[in-house]
PDB file of N, CA and C in Angstrom:
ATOM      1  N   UNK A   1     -51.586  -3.283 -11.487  1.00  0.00           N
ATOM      2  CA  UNK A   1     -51.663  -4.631 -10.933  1.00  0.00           C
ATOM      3  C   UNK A   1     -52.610  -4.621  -9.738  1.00  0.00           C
ATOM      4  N   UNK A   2     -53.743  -5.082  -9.585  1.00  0.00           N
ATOM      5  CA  UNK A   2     -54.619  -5.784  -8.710  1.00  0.00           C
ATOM      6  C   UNK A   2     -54.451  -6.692  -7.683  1.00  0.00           C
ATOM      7  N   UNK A   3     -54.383  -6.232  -6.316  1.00  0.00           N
ATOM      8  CA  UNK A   3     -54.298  -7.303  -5.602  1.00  0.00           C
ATOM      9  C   UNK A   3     -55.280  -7.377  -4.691  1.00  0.00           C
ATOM     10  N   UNK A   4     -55.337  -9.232  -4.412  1.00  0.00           N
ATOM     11  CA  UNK A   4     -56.555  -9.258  -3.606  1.00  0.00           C
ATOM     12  C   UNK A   4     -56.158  -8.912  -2.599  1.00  0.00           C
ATOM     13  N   UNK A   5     -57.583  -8.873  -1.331  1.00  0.00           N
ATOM     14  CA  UNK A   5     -57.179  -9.058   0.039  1.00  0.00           C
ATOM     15  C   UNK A   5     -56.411 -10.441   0.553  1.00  0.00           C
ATOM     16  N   UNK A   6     -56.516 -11.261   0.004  1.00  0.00           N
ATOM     17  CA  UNK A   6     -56.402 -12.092   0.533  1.00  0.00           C
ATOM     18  C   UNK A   6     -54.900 -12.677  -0.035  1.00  0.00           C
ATOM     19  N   UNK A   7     -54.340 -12.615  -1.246  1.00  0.00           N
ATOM     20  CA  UNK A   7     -52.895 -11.969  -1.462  1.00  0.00           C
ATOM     21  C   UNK A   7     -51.789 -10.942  -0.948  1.00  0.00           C
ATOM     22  N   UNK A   8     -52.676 -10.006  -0.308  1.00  0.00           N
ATOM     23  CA  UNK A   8     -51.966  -8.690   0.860  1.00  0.00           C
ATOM     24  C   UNK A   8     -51.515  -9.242   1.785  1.00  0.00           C
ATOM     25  N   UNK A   9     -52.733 -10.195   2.068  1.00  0.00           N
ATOM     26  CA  UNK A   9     -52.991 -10.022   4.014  1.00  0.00           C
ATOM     27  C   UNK A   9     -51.419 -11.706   3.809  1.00  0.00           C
ATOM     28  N   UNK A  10     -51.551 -12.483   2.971  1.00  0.00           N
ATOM     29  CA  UNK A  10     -50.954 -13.570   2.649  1.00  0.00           C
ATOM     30  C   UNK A  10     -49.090 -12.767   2.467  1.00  0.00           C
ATOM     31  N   UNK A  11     -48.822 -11.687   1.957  1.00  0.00           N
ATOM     32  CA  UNK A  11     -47.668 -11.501   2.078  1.00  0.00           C
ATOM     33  C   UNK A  11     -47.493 -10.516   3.330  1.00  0.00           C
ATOM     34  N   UNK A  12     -48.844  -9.850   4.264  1.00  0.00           N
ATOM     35  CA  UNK A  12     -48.253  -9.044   5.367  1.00  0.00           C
ATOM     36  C   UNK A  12     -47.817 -10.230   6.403  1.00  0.00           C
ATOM     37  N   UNK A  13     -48.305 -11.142   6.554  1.00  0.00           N
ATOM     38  CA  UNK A  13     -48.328 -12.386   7.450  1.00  0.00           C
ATOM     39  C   UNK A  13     -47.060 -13.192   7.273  1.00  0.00           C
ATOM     40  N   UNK A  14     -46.417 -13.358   6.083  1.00  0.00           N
ATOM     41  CA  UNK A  14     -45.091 -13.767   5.653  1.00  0.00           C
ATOM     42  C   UNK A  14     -44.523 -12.686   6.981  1.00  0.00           C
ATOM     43  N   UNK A  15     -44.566 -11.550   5.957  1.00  0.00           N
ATOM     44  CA  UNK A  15     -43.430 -10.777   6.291  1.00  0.00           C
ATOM     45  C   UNK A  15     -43.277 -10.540   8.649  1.00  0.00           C
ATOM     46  N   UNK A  16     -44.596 -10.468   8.810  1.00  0.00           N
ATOM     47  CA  UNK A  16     -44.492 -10.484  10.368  1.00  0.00           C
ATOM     48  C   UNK A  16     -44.601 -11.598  10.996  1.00  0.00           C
ATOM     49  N   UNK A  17     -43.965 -12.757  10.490  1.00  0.00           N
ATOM     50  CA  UNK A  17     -44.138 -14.181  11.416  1.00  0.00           C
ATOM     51  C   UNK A  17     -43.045 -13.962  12.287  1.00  0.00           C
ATOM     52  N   UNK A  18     -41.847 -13.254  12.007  1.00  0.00           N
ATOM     53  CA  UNK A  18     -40.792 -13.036  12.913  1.00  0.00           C
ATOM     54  C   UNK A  18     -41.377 -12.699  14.137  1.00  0.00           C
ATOM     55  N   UNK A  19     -42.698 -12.172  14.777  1.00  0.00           N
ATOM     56  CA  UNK A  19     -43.127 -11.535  15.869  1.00  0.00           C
ATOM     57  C   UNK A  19     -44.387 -12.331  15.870  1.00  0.00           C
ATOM     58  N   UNK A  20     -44.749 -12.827  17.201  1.00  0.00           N
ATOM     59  CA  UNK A  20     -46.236 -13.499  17.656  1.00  0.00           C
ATOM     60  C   UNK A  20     -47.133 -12.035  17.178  1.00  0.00           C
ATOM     61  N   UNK A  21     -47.184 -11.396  18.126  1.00  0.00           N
ATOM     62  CA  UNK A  21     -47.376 -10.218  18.697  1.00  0.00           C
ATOM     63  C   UNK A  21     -48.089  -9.444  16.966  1.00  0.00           C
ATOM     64  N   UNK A  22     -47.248  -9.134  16.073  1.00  0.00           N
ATOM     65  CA  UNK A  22     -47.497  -8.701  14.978  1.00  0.00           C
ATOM     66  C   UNK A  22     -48.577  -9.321  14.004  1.00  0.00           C
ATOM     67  N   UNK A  23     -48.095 -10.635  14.186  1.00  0.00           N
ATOM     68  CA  UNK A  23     -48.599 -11.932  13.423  1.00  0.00           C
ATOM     69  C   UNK A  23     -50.486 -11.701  13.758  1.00  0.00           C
ATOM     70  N   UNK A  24     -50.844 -12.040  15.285  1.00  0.00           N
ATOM     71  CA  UNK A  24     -51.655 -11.917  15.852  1.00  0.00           C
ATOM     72  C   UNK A  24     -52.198 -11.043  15.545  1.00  0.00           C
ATOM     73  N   UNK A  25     -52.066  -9.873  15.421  1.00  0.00           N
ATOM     74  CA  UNK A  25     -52.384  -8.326  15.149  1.00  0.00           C
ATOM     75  C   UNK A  25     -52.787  -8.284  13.619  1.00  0.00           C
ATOM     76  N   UNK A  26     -51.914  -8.975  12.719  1.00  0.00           N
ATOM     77  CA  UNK A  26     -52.628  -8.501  11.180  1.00  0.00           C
ATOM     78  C   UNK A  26     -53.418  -9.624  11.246  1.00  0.00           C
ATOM     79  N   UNK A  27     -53.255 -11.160  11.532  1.00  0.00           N
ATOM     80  CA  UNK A  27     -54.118 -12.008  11.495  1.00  0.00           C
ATOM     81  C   UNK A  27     -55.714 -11.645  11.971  1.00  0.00           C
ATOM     82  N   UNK A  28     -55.860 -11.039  12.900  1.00  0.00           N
ATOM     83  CA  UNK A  28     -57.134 -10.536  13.438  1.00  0.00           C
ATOM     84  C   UNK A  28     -57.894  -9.296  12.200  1.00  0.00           C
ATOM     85  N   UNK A  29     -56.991  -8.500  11.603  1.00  0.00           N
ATOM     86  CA  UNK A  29     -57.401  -7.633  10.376  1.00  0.00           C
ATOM     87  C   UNK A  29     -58.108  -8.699   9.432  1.00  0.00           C
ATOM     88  N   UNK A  30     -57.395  -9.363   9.404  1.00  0.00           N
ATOM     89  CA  UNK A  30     -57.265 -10.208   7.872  1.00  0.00           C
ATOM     90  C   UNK A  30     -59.020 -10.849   8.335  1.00  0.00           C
ATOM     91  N   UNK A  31     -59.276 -11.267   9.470  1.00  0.00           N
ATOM     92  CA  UNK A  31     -60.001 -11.979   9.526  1.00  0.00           C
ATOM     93  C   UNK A  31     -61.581 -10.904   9.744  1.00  0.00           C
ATOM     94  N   UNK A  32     -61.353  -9.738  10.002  1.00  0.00           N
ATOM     95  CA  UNK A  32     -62.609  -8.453   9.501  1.00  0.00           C
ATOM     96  C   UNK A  32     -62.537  -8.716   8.350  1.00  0.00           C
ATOM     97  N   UNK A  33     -61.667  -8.625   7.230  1.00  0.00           N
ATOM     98  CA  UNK A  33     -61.882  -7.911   5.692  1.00  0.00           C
ATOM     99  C   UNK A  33     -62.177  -9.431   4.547  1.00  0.00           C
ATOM    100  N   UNK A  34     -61.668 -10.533   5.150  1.00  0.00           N
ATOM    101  CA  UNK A  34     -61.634 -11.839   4.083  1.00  0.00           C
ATOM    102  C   UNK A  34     -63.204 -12.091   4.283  1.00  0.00           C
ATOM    103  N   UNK A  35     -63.246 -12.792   2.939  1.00  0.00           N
ATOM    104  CA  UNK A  35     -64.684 -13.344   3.507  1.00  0.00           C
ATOM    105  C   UNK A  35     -64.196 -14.897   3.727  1.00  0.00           C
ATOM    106  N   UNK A  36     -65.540 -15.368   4.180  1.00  0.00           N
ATOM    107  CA  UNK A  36     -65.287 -16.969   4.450  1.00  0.00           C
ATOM    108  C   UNK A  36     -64.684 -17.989   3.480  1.00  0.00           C
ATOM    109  N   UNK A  37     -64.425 -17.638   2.181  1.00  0.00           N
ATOM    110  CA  UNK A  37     -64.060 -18.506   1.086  1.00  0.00           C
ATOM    111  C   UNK A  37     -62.671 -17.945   1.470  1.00  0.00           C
ATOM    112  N   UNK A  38     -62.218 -16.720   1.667  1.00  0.00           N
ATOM    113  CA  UNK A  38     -61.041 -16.513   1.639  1.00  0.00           C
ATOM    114  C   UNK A  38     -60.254 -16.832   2.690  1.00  0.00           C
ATOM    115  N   UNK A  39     -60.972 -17.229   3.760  1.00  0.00           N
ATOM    116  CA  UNK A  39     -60.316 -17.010   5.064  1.00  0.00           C
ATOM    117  C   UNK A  39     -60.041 -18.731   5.195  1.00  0.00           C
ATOM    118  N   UNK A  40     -60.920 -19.310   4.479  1.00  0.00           N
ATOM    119  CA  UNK A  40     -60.225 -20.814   4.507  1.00  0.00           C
ATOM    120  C   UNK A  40     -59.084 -20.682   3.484  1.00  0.00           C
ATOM    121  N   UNK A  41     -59.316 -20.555   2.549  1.00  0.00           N
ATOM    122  CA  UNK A  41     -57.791 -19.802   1.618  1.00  0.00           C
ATOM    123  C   UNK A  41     -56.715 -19.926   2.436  1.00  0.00           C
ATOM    124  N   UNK A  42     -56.822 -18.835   3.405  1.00  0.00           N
ATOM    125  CA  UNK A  42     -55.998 -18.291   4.002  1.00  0.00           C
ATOM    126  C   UNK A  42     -55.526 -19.815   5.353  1.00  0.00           C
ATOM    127  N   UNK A  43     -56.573 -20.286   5.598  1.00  0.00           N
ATOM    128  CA  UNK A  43     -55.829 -20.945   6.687  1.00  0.00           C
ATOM    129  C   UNK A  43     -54.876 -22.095   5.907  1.00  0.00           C
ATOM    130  N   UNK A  44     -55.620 -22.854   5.297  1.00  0.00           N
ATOM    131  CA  UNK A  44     -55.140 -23.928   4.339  1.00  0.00           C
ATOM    132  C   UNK A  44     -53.582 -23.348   3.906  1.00  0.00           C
ATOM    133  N   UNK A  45     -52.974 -21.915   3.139  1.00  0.00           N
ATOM    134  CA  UNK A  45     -52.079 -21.744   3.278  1.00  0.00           C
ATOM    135  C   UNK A  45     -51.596 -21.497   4.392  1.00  0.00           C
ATOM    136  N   UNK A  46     -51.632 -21.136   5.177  1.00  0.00           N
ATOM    137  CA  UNK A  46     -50.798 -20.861   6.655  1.00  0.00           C
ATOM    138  C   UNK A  46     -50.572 -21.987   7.021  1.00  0.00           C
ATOM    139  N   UNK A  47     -51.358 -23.126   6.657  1.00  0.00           N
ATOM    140  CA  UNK A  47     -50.927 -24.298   7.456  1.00  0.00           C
ATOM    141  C   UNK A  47     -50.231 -24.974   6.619  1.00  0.00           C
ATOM    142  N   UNK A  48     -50.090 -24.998   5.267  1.00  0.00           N
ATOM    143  CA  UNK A  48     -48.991 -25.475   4.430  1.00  0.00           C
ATOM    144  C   UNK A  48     -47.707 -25.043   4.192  1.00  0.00           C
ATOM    145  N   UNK A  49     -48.039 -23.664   4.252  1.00  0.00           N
ATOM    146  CA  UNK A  49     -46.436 -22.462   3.898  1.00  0.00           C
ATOM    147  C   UNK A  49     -45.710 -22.718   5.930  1.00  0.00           C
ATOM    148  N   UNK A  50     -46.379 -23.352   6.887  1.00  0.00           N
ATOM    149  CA  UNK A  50     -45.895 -23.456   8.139  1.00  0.00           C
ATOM    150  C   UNK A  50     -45.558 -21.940   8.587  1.00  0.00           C
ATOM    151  N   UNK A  51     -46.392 -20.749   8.436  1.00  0.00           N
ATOM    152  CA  UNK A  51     -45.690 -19.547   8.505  1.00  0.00           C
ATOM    153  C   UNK A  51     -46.234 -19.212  10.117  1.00  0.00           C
ATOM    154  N   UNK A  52     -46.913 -19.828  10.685  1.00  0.00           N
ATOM    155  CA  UNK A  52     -47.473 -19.473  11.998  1.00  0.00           C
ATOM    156  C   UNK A  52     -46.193 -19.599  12.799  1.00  0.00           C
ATOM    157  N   UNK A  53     -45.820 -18.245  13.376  1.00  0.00           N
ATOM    158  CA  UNK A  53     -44.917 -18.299  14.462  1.00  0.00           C
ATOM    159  C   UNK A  53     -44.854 -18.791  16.039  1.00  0.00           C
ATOM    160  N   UNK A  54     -44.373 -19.442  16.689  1.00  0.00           N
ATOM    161  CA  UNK A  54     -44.149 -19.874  17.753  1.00  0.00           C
ATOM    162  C   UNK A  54     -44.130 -18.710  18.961  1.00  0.00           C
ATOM    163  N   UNK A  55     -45.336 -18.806  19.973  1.00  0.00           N
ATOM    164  CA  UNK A  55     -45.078 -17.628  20.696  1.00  0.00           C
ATOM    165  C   UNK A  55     -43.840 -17.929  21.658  1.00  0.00           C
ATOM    166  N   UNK A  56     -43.411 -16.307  22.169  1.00  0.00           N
ATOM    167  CA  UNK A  56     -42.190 -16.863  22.891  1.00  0.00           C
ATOM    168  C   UNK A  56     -42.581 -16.858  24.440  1.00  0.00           C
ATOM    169  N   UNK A  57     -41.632 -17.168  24.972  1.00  0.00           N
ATOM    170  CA  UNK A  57     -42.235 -16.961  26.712  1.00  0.00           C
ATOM    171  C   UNK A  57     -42.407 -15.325  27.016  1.00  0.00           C
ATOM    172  N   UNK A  58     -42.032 -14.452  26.421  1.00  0.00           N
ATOM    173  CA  UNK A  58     -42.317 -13.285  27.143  1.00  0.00           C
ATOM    174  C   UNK A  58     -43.604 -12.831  26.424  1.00  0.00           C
ATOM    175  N   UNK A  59     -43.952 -13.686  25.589  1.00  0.00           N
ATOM    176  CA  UNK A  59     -45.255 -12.795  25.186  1.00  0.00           C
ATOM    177  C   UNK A  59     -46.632 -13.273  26.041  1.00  0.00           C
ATOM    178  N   UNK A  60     -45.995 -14.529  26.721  1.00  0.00           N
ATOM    179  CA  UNK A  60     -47.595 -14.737  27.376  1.00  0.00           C
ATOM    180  C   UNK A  60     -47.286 -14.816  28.827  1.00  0.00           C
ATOM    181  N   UNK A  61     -46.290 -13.838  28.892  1.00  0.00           N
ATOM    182  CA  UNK A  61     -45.920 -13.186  30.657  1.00  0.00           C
ATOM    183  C   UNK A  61     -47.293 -11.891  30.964  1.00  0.00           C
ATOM    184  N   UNK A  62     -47.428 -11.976  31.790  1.00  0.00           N
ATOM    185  CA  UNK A  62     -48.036 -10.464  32.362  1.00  0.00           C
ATOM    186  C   UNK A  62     -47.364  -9.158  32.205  1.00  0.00           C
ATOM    187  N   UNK A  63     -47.584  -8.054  31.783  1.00  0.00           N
ATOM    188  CA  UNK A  63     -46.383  -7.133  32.154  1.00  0.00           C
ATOM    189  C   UNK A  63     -46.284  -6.573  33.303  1.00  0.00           C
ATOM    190  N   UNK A  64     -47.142  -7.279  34.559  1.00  0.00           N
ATOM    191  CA  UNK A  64     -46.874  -6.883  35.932  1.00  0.00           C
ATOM    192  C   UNK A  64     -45.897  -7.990  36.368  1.00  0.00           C
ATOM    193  N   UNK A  65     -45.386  -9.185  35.900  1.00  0.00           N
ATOM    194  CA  UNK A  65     -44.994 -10.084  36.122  1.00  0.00           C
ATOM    195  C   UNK A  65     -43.189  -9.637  36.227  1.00  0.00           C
ATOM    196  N   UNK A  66     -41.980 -10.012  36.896  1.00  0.00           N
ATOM    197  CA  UNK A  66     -41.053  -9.440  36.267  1.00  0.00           C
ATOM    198  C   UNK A  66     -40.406 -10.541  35.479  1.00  0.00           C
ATOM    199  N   UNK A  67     -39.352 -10.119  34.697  1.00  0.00           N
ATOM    200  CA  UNK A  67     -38.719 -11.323  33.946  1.00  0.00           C
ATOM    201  C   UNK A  67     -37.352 -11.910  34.393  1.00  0.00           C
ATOM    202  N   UNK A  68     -37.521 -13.112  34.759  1.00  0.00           N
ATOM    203  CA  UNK A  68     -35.983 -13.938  34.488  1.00  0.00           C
ATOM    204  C   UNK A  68     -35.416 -13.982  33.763  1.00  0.00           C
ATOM    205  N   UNK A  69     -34.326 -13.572  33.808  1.00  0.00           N
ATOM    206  CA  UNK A  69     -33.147 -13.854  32.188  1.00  0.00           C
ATOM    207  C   UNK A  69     -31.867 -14.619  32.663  1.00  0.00           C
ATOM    208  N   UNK A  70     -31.937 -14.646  34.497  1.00  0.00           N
ATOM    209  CA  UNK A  70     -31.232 -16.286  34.623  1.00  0.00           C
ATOM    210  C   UNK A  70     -31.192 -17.493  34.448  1.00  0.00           C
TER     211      UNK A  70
END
């Protein structure tokens, strides 16, 4: 069985929406290896399947920053 890139990168992105952080990280792969036909592919589903995760507040803290959890 044959799979595209753009079928891979479409179920690694499922599977890491639980994490900004991850999401961000294969999304940036995906976007070296797709070509431009694919990478609209790719957005058009992301924006239909709603799989783009919501960053949380600690991901766009500093890590010199400290954290509130009051």
């Amino acid at each position: 069985m044959n799979t595209s890139y753009l079928d891979y990168y479409k179920l690694i992105l499922e599977k890491v929406s639980f994490d900004h952080h991850l999401f961000t990280k294969e999304l940036e792969k995906a976007n070296q290896v797709l070509t431009l036909e694919e990478k609209s592919k790719l957005r058009k589903w992301l924006l239909e399947k709603r799989v783009i995760p919501r960053p949380t507040y600690r991901a766009h803290q500093k890590l010199e920053e400290p954290v509130n959890l009051s």
